[in-house]
Protein backbone atom coordinates (compact mmCIF):
# COMPACT_ATOMS: atom_id res chain seq x y z
CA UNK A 1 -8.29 -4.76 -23.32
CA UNK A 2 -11.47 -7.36 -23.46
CA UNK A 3 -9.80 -10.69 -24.16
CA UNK A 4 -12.61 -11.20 -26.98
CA UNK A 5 -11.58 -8.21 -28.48
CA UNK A 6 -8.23 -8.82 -28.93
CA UNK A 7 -9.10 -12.56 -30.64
CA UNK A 8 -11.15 -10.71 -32.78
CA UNK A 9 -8.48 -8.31 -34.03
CA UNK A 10 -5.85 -11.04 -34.46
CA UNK A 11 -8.30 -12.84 -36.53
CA UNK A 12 -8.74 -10.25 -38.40
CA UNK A 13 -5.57 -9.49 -39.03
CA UNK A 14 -4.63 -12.95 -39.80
CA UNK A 15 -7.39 -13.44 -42.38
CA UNK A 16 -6.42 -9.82 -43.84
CA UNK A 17 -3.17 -10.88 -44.37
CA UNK A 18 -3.72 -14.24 -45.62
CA UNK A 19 -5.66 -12.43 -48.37
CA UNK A 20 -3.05 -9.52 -49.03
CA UNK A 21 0.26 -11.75 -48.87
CA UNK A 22 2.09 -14.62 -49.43
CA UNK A 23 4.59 -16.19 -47.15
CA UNK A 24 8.25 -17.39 -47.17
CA UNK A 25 10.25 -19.34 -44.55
CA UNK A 26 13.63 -19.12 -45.19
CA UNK A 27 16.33 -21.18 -43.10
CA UNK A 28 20.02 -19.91 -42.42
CA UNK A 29 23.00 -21.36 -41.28
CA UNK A 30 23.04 -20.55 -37.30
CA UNK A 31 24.47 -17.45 -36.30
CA UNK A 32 23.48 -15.77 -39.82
CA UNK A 33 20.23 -14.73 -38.57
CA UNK A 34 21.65 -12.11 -36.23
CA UNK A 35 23.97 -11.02 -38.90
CA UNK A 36 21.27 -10.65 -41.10
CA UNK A 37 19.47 -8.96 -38.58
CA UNK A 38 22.15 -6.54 -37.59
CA UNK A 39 22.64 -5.36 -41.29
CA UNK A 40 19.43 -4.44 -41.67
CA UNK A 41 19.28 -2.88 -38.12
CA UNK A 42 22.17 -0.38 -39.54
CA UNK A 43 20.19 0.29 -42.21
CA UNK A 44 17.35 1.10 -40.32
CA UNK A 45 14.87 -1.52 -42.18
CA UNK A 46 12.83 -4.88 -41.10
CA UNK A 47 14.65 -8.47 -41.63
CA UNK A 48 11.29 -8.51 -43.82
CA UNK A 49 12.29 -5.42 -45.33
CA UNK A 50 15.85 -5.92 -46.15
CA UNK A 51 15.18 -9.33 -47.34
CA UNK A 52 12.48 -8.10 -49.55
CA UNK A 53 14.91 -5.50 -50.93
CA UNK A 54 17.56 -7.92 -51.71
CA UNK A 55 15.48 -10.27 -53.73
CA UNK A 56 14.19 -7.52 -55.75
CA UNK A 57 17.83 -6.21 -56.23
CA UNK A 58 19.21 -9.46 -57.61
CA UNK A 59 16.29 -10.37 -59.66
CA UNK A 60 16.66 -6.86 -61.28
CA UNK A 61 20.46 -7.23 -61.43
CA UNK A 62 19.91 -10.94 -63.04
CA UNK A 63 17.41 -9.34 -65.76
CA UNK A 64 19.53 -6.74 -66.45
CA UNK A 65 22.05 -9.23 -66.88
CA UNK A 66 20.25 -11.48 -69.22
C-alpha cells in the first residue's frame, strides 16, 4: 500500500468519525478491563459494543423506574 495513501484514509476516517461520534474514556479498576472484555467476548460483541448496550439498558431500566 502507498504510504500516502494510507495517511489519507486514516485522515479520513478520523475526520469522518469526529463528525459522526462522540467519545468516552472510561477508567476501571485494573484487572476489570479483561473481565469486561471477556464478557463481552462470550457474548460475541465489541468492549464498545457491550458497553454501549449496558448504558442503554440501565438508562432504560432507570426510566422505567422513575
Amino acid at each position: 500500500m502507498d504510504e500516502s495513501k494510507g495517511k489519507s484514509s486514516t485522515k479520513a476516517k478520523n475526520k469522518y468519525n469526529a463528525k459522526a461520534y462522540d467519545s468516552l474514556r472510561i477508567i476501571v479498576k485494573k484487572g476489570e478491563k479483561d473481565v469486561i472484555s471477556q464478557h463481552a467476548k462470550d457474548r460475541n460483541e465489541s468492549i464498545n459494543g457491550f458497553v454501549n448496550r449496558a448504558i442503554e439498558e440501565t438508562i432504560q431500566r432507570d426510566k422505567d423506574g422513575e
